[in-house]
Protein backbone atom coordinates (compact mmCIF):
# COMPACT_ATOMS: atom_id res chain seq x y z
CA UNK A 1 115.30 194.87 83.89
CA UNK A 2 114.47 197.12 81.61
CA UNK A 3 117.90 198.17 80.19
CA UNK A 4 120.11 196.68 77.25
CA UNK A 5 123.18 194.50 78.66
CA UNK A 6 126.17 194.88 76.46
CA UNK A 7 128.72 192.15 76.67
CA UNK A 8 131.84 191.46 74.70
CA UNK A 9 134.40 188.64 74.40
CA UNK A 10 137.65 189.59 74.90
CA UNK A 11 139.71 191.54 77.60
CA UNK A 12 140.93 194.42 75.74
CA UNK A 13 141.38 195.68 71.94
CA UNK A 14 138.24 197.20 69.41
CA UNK A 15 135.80 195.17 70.64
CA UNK A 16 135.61 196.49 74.13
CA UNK A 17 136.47 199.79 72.93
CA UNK A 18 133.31 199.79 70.61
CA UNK A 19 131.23 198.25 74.07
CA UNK A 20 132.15 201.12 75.68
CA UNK A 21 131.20 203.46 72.03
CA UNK A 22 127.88 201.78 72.41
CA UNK A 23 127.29 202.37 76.05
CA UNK A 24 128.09 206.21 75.76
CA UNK A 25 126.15 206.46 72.54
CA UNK A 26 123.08 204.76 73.98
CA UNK A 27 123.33 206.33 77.69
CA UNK A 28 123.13 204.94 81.44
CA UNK A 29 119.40 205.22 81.15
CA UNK A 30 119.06 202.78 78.22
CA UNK A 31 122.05 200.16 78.41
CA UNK A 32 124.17 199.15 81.66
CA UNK A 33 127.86 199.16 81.48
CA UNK A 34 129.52 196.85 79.08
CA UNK A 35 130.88 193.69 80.86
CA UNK A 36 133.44 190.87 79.51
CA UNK A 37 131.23 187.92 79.09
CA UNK A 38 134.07 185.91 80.57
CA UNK A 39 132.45 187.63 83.87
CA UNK A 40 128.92 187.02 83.10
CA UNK A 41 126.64 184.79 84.67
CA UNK A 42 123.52 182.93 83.55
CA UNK A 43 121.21 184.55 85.85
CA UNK A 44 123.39 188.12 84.80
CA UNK A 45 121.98 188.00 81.37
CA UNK A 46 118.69 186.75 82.19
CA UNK A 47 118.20 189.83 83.78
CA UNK A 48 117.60 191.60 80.54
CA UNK A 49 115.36 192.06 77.71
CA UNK A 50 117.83 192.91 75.17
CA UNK A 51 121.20 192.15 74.37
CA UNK A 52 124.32 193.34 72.60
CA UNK A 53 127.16 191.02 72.01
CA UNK A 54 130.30 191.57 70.47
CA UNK A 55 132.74 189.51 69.35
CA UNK A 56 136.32 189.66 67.14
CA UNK A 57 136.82 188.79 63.62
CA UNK A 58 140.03 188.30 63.61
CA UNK A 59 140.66 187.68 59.63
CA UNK A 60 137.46 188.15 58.82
């Protein structure tokens, strides 16, 4: 697949609210919708060439 799978780690807060910032910045025809990678599969992010993870940093 040629589009950019986001993913992010946790179920609600900044860091999916920046997945979904990323995903409208970037467009359907570049990056697929953001998914929790609690939901992912292996195969799921196989699929692409490129991905964006985020994560919290909680106290960082």
């Amino acid at each position: 697949m040629d589009k950019i799978g986001i993913f992010y780690g946790i179920e609600k807060g900044m860091t999916a609210a920046m997945a979904q910032v990323m995903y409208r910045v970037l467009g359907d025809g570049i990056a697929d919708e953001p998914v929790n990678v609690n939901r992912a599969t292996v195969p799921g992010l196989l699929q692409y060439k490129a991905l964006l993870l985020g994560v919290p940093s909680y106290g960082a």
